[in-house]
Protein backbone atom coordinates (compact mmCIF):
# COMPACT_ATOMS: atom_id res chain seq x y z
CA UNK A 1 -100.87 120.60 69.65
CA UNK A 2 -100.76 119.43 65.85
CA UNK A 3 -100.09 115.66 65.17
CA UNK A 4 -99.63 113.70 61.94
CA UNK A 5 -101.70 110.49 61.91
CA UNK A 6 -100.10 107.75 59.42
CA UNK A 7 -102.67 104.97 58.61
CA UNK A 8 -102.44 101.73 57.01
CA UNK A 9 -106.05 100.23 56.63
CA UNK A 10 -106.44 96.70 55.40
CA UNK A 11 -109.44 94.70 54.70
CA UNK A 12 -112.05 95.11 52.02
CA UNK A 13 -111.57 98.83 51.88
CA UNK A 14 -110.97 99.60 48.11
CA UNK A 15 -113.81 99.91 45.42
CA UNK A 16 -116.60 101.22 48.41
CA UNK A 17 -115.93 104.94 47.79
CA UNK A 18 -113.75 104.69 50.47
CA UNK A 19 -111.18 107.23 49.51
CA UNK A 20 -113.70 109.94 48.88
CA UNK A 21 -115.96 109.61 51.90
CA UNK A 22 -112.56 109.96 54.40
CA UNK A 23 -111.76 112.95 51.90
CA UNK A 24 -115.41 114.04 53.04
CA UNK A 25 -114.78 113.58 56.41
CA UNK A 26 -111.24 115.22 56.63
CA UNK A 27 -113.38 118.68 54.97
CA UNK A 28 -115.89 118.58 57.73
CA UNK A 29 -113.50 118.53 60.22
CA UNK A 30 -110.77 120.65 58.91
CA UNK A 31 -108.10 117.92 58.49
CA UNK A 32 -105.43 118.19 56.48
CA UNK A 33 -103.39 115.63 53.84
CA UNK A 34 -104.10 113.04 51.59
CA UNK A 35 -105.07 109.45 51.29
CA UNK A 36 -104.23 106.75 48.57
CA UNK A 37 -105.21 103.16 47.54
CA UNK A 38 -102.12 100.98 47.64
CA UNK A 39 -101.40 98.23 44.98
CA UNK A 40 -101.17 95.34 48.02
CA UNK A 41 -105.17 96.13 48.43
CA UNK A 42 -104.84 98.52 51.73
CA UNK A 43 -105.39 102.05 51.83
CA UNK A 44 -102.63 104.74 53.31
CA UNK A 45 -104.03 108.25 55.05
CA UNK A 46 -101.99 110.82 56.19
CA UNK A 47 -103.86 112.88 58.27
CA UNK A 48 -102.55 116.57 60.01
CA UNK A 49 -105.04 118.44 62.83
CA UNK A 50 -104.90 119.17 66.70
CA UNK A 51 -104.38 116.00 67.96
CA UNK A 52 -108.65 115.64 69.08
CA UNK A 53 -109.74 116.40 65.74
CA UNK A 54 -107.57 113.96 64.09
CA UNK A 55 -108.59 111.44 66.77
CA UNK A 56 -112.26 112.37 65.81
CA UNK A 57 -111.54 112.00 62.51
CA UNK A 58 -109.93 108.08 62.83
CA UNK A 59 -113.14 107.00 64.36
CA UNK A 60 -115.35 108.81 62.28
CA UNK A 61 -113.36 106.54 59.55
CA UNK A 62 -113.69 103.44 61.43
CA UNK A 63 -116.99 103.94 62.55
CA UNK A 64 -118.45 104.84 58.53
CA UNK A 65 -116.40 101.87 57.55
CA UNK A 66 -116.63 99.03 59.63
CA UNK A 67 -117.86 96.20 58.14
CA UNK A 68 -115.01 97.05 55.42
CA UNK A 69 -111.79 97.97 57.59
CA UNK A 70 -110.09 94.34 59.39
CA UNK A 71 -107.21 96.03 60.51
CA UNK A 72 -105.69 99.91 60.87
CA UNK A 73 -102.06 100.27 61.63
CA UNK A 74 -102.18 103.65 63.18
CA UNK A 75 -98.52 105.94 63.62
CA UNK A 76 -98.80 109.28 65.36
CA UNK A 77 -95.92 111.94 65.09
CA UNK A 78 -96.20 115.69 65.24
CA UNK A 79 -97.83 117.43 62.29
CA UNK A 80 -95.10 119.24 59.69
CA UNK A 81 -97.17 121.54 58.35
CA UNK A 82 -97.07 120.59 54.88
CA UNK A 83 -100.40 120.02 53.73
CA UNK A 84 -103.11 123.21 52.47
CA UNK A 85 -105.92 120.86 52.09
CA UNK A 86 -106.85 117.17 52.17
CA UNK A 87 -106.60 115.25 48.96
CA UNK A 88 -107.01 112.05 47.37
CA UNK A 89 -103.83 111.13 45.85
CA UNK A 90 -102.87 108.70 43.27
């Protein structure tokens, strides 16, 4: 089944590439949607897949970006469908 992932990642996670490498990620694995750099420092992904992939593809994030991410405020919800591609958005 499809699921919607909607992340709110805090920490030192702007200015280390971070919205292009989870764009990376999200190709390899086929996930759809977008992420964006907030003005209060975090960084929001919305992220639409079967529910493993995206799963695969929120450790894949955490595990790249570790040292970086203190906190992810994770909110799961079935997918809408919306998205063609993944995208960095501003």
């Amino acid at each position: 089944m499809k699921q919607r992932a909607h992340v709110y990642y805090s920490g030192s996670v702007q200015g280390v590439g971070f919205r292009f490498t989870v764009r990376e990620i999200a190709e390899e694995l086929g996930v759809v949607g977008w992420v964006k750099n907030l003005r209060d420092t975090r960084v929001e992904v919305v992220a639409e897949s079967e529910e493993d992939t995206v799963k695969k593809f929120l450790e894949s994030v955490v595990a790249h970006f570790s040292k970086y991410i203190q906190d992810a405020d994770v909110q799961w919800c079935p997918a809408t469908g919306e998205f063609k591609e993944f995208t960095i958005a501003f």
